[in-house]
N, C-alpha and C. Protein backbone atom coordinates (compact mmCIF):
# COMPACT_ATOMS: atom_id res chain seq x y z
N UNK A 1 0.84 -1.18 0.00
CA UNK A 1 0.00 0.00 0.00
C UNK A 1 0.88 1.24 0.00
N UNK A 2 0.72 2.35 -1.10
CA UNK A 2 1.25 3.48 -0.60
C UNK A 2 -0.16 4.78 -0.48
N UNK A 3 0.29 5.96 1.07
CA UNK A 3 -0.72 6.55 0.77
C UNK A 3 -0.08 7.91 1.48
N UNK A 4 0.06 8.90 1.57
CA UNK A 4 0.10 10.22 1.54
C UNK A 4 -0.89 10.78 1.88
N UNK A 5 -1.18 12.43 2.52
CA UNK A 5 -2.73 13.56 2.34
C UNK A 5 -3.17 13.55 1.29
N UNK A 6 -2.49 13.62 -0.29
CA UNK A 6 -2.83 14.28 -1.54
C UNK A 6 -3.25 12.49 -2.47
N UNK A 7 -3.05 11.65 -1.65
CA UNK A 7 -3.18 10.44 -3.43
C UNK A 7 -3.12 9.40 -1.98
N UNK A 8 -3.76 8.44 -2.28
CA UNK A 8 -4.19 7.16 -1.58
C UNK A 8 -3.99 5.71 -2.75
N UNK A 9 -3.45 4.81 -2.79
CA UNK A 9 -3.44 3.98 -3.53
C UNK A 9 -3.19 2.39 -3.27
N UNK A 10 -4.43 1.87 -3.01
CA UNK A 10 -4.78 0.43 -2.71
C UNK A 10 -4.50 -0.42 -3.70
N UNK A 11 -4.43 -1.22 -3.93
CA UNK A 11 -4.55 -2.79 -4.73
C UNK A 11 -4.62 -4.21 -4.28
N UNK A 12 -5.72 -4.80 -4.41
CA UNK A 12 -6.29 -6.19 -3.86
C UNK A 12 -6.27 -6.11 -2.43
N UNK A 13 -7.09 -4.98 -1.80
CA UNK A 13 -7.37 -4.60 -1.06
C UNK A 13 -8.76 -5.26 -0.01
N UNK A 14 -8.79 -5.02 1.09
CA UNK A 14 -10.57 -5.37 1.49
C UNK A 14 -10.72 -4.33 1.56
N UNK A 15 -12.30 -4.60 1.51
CA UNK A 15 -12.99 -3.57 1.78
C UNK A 15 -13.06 -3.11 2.91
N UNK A 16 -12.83 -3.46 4.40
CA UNK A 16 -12.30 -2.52 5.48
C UNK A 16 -11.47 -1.66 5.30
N UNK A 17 -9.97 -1.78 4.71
CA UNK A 17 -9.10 -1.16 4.94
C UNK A 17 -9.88 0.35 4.08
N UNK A 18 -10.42 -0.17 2.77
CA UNK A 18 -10.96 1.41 2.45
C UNK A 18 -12.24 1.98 2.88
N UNK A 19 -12.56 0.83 3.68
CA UNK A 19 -14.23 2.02 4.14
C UNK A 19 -13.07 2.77 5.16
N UNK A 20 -12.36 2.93 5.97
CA UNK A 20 -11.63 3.72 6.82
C UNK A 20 -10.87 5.00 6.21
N UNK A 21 -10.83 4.47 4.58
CA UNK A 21 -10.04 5.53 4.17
C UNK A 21 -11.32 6.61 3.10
N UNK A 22 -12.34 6.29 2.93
CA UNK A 22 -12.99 6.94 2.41
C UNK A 22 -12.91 8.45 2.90
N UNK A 23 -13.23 9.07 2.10
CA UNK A 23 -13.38 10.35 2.37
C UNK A 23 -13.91 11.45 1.55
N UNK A 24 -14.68 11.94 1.76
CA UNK A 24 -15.91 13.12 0.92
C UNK A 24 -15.36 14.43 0.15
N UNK A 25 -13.77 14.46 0.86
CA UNK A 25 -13.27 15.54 0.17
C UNK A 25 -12.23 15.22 -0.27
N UNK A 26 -12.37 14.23 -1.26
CA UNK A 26 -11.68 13.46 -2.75
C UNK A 26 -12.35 12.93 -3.52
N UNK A 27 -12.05 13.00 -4.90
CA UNK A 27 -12.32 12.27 -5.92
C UNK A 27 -11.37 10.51 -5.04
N UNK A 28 -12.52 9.47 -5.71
CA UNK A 28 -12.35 7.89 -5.37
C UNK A 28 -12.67 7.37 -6.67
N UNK A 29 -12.42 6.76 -6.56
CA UNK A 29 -12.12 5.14 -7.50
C UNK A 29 -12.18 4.08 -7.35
N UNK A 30 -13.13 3.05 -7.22
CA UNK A 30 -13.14 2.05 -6.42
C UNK A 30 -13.30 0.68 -7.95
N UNK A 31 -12.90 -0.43 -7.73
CA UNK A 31 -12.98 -1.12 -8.72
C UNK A 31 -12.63 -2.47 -7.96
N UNK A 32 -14.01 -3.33 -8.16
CA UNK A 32 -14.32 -4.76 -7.90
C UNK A 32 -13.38 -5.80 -8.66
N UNK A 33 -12.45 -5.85 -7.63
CA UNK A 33 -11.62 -7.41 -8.44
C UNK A 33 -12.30 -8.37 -8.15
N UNK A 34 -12.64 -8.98 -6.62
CA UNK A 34 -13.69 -10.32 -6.79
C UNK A 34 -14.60 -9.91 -5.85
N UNK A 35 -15.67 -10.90 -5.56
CA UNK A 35 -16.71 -10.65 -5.02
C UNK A 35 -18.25 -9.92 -5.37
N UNK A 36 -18.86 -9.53 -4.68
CA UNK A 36 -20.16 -9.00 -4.74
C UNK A 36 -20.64 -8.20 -3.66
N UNK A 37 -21.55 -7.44 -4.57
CA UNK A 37 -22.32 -6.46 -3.00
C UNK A 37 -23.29 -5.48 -3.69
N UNK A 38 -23.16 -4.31 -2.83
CA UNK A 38 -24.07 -3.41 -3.82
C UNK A 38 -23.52 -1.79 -2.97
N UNK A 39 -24.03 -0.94 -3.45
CA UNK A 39 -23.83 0.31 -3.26
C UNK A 39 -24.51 1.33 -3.72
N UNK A 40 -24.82 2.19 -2.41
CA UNK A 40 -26.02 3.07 -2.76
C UNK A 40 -25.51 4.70 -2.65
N UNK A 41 -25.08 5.04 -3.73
CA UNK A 41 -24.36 6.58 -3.98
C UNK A 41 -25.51 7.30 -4.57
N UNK A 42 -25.17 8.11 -3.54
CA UNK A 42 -26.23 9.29 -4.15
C UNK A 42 -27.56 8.95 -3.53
N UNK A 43 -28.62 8.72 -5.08
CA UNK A 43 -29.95 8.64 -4.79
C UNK A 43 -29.93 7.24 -5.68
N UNK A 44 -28.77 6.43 -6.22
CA UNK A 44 -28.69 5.42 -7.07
C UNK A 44 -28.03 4.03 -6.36
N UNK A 45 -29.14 3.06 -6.43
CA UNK A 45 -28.98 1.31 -5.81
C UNK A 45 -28.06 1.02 -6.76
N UNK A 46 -26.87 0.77 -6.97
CA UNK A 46 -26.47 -0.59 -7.74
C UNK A 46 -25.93 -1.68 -7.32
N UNK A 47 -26.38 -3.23 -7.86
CA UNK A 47 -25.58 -3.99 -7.43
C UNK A 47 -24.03 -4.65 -8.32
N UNK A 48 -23.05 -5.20 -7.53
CA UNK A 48 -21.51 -4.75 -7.47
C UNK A 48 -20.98 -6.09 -7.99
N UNK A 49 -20.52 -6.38 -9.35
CA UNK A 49 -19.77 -8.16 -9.52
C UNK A 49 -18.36 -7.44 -10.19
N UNK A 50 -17.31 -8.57 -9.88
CA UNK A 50 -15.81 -8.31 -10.58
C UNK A 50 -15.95 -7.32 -11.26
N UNK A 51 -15.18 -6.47 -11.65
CA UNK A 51 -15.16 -5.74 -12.76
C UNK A 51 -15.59 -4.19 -12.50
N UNK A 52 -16.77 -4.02 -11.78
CA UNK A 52 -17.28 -2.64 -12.04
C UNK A 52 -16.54 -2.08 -11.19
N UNK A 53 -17.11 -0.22 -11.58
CA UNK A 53 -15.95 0.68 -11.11
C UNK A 53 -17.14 1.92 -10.41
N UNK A 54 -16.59 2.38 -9.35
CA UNK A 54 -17.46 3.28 -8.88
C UNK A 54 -16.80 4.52 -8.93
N UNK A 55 -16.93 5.90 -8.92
CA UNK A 55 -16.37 6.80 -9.22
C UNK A 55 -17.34 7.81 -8.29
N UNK A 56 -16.62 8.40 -7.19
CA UNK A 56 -17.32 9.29 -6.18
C UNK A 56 -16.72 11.11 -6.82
N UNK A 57 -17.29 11.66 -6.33
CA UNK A 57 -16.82 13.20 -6.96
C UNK A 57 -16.92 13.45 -4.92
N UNK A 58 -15.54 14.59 -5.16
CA UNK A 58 -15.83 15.25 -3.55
C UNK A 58 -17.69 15.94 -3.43
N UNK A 59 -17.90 15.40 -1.71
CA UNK A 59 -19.35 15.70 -1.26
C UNK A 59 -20.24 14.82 -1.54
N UNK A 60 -20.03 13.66 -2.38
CA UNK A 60 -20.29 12.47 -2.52
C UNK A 60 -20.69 11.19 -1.04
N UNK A 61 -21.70 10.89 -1.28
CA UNK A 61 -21.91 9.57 0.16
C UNK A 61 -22.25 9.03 -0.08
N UNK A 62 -21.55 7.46 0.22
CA UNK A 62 -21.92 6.24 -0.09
C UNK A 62 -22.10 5.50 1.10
N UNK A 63 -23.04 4.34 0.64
CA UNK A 63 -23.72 3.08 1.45
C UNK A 63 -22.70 2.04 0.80
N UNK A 64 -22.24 0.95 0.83
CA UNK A 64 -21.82 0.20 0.90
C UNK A 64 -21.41 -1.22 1.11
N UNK A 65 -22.01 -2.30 0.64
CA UNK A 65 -21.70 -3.93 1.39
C UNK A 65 -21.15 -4.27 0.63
N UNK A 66 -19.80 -5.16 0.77
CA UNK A 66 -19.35 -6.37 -0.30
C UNK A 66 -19.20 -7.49 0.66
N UNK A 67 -19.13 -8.58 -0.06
CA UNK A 67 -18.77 -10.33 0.63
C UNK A 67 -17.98 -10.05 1.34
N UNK A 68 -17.40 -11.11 2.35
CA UNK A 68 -16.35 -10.76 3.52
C UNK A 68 -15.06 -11.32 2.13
N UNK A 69 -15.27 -12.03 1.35
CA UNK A 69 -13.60 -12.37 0.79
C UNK A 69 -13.30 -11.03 -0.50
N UNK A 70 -14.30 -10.06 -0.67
CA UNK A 70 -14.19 -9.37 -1.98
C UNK A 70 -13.00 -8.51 -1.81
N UNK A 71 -12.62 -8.13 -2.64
CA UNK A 71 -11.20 -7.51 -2.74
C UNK A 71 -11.65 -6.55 -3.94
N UNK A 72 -11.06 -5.55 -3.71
CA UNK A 72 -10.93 -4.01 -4.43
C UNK A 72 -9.60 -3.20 -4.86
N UNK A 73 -9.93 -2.82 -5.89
CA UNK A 73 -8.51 -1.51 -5.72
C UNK A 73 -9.11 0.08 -5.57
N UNK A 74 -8.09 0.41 -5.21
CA UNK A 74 -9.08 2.03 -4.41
C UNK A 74 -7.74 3.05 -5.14
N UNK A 75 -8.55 4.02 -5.51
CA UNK A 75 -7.73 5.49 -5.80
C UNK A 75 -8.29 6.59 -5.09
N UNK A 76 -7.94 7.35 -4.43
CA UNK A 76 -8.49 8.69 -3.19
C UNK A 76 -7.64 9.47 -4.06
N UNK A 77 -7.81 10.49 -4.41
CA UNK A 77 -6.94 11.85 -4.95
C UNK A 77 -7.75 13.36 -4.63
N UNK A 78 -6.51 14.08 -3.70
CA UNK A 78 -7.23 15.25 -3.22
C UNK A 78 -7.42 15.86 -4.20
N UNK A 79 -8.46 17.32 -3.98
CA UNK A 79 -8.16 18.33 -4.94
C UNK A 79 -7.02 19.35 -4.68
N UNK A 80 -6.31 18.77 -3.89
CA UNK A 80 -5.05 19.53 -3.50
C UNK A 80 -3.94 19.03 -4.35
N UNK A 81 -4.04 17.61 -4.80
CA UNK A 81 -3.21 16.78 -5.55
C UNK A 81 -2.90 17.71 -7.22
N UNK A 82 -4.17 18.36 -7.23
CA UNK A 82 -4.51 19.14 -8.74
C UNK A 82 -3.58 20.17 -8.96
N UNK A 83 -3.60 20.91 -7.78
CA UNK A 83 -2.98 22.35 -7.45
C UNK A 83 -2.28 22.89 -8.57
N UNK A 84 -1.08 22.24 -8.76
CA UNK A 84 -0.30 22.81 -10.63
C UNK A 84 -0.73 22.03 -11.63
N UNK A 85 -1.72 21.80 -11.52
CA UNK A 85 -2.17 21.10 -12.85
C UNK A 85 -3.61 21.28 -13.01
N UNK A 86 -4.16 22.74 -13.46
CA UNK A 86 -5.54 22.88 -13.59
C UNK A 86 -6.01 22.21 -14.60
N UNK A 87 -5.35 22.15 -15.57
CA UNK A 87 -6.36 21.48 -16.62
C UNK A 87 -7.05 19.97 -16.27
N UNK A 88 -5.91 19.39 -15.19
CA UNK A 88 -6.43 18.14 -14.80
C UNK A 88 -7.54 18.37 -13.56
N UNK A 89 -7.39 19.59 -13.11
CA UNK A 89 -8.45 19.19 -11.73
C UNK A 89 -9.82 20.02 -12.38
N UNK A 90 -10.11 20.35 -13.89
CA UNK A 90 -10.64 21.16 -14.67
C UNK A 90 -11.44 19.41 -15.06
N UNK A 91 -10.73 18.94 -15.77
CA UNK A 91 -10.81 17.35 -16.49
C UNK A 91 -11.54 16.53 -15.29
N UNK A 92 -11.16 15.97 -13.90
CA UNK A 92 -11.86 15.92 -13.21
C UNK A 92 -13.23 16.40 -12.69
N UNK A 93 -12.82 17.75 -12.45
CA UNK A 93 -14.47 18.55 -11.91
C UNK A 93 -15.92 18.48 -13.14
N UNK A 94 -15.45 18.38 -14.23
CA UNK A 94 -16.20 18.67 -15.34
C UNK A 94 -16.67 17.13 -15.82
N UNK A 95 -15.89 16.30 -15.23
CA UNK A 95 -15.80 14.88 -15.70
C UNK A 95 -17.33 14.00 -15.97
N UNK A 96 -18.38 13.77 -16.87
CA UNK A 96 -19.25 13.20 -16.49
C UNK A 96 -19.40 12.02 -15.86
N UNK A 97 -18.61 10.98 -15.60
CA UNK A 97 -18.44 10.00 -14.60
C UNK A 97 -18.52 10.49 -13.43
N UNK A 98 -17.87 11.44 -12.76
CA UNK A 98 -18.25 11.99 -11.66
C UNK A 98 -19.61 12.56 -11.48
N UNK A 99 -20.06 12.85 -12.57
CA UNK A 99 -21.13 13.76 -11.96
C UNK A 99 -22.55 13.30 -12.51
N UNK A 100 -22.53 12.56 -13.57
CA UNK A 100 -23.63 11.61 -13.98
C UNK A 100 -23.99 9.85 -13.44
N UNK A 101 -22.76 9.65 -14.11
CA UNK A 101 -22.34 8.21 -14.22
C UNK A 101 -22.12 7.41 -12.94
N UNK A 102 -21.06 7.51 -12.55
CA UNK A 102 -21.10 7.35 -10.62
C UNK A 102 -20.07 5.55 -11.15
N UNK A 103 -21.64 4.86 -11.24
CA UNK A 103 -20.97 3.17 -11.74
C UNK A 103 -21.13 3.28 -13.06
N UNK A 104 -19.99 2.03 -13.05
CA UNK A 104 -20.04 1.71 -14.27
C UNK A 104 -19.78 0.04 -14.21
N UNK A 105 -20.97 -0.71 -14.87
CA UNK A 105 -21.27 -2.14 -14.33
C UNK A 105 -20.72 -2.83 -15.69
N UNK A 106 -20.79 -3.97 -15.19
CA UNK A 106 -20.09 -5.23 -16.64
C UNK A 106 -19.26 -4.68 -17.36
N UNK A 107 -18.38 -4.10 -16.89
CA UNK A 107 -16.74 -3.88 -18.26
C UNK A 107 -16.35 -4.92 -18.88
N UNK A 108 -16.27 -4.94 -20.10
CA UNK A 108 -15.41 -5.97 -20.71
C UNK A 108 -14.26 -6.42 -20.37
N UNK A 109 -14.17 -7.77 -20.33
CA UNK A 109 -13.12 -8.26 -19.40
C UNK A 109 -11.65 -7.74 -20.15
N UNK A 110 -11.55 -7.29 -20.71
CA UNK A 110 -10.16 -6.72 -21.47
C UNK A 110 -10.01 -5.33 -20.92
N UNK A 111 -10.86 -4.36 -20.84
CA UNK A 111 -11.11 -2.90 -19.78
C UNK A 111 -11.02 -3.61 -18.80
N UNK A 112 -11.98 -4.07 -17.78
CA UNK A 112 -11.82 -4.05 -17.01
C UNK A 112 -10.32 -4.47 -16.54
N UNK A 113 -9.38 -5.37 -17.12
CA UNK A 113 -7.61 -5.74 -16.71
C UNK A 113 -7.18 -5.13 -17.13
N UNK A 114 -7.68 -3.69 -18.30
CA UNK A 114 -6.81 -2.59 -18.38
C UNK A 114 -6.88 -1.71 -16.93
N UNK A 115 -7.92 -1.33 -16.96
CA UNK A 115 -8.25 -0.60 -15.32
C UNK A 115 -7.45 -0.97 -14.44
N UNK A 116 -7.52 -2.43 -14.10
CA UNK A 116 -6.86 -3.14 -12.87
C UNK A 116 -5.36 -2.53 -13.06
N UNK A 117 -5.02 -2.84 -14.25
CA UNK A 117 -3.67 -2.59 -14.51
C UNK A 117 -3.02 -0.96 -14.52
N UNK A 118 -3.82 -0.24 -14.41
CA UNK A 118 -3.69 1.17 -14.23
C UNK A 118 -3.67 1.68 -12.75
N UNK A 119 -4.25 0.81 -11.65
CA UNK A 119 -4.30 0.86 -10.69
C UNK A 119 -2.84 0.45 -9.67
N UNK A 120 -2.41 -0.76 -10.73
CA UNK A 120 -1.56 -1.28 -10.52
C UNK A 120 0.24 -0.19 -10.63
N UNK A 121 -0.16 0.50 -12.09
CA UNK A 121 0.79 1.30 -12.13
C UNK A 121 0.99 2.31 -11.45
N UNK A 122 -0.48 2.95 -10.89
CA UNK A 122 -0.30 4.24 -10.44
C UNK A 122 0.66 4.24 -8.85
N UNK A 123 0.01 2.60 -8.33
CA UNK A 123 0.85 2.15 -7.22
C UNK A 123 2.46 2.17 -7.47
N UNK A 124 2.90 1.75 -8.27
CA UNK A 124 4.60 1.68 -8.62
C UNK A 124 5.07 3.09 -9.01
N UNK A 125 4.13 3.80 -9.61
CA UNK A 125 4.85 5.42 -9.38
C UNK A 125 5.15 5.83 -8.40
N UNK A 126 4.08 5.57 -7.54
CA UNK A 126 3.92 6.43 -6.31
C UNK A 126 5.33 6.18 -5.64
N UNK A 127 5.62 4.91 -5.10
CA UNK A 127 6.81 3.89 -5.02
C UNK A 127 8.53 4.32 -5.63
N UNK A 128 8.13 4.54 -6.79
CA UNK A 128 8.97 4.72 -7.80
C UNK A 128 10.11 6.10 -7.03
N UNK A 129 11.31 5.96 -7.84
CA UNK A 129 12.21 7.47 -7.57
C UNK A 129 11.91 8.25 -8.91
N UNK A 130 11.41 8.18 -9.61
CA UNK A 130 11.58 9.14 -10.50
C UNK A 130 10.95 10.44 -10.45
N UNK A 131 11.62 11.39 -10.79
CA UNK A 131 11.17 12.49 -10.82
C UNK A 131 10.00 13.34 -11.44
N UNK A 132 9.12 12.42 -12.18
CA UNK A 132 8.56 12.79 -12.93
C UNK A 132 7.09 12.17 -12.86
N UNK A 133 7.42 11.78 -11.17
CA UNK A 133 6.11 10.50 -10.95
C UNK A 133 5.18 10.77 -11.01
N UNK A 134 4.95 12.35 -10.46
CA UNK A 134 3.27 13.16 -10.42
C UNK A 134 2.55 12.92 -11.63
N UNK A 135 3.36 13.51 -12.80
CA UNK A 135 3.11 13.79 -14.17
C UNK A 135 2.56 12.09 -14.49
N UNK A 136 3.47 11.16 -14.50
CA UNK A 136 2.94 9.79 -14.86
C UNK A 136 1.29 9.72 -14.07
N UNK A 137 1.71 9.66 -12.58
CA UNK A 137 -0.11 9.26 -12.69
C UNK A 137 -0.96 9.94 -12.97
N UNK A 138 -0.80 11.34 -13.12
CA UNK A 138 -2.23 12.61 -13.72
C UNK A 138 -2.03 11.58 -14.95
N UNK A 139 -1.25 11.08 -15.56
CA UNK A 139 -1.76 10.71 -17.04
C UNK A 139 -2.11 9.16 -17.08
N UNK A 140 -1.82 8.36 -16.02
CA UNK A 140 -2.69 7.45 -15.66
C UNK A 140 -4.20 7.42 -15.66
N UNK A 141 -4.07 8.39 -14.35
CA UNK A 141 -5.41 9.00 -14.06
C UNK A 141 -6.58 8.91 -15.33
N UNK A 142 -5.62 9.81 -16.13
CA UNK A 142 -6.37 10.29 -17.16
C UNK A 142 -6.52 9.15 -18.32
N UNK A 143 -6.32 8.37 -18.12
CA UNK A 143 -6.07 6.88 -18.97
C UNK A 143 -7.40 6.50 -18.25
N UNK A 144 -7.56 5.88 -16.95
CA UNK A 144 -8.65 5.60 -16.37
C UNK A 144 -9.65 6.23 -16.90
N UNK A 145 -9.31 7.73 -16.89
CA UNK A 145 -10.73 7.96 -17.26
C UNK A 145 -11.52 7.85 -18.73
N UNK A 146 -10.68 7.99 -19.58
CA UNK A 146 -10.83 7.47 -21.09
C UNK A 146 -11.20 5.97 -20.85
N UNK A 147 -10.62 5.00 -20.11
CA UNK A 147 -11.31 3.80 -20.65
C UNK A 147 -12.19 3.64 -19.77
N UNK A 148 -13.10 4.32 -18.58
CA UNK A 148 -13.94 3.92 -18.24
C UNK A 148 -15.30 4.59 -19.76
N UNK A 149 -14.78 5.72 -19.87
CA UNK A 149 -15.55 6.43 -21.14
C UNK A 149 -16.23 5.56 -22.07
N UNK A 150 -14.99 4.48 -22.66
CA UNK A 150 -15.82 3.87 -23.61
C UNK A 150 -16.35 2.47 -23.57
N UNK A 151 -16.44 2.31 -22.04
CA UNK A 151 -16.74 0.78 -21.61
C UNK A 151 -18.33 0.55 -22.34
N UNK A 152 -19.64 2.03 -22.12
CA UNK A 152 -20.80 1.61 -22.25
C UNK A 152 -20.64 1.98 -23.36
């Protein structure tokens, strides 16, 4: 696990460790590796199998159950994380996944192990020495959000 104030980053995670880390004043990312459940964001029921991806916007509240064995990967990113990079916290705020969309259910199993795998990277930046790590995951980030785009 690596996690910081500004960027949080889980992989094959339970779902305890991130109901503790939730938080209303970040953009989240949540994405079902196994298991089941359901989740009630907003004013919207959905129920939760492998694959789907939930996407909270800050001021956002969620309800929540998965199986006791389900496992998740989680992304938390402040809007403080944005700070020199408006166009990305512009790309975010404006984002219709955040602000329509919320889930996004049955990804194709090829998205959906791209996703996983984006989750995966953003973890090894974070990790990483390079100098240039911020820049890699805003464009992660921004990878996520293009392929959740054209899942439906």
């Amino acid at each position: 696990m690596k996690t910081n104030a500004e960027l949080t980053v889980r992989c094959n995670s339970s779902p305890e460790f991130i109901d503790r880390h939730l938080n209303d004043n970040a953009y989240q990312i949540l994405q079902i590796v196994s298991g089941t459940g359901f989740v009630f964001l907003g004013t919207h029921l959905s129920f939760l199998s492998s694959g789907d991806l939930v996407f909270m916007k800050p001021g956002s509240s969620l309800i929540w159950s998965l199986s006791g064995k389900a496992t998740l990967h989680y992304c938390k990113v402040s809007t403080k994380y944005f700070e020199k990079y408006p166009h990305v916290a512009r790309l975010f705020d404006q984002d219709k996944i955040f602000n329509l969309k919320m889930i996004i259910s049955n990804p194709p199993q090829g998205q959906a192990s791209a996703i996983g795998m984006l989750f995966k990277m953003i973890r090894q930046e974070m990790e990483g020495l390079h100098e240039d790590k911020k820049e890699a995951i805003l464009i992660h980030l921004q990878l996520l959000l293009l392929l959740a785009h054209r899942i439906n």
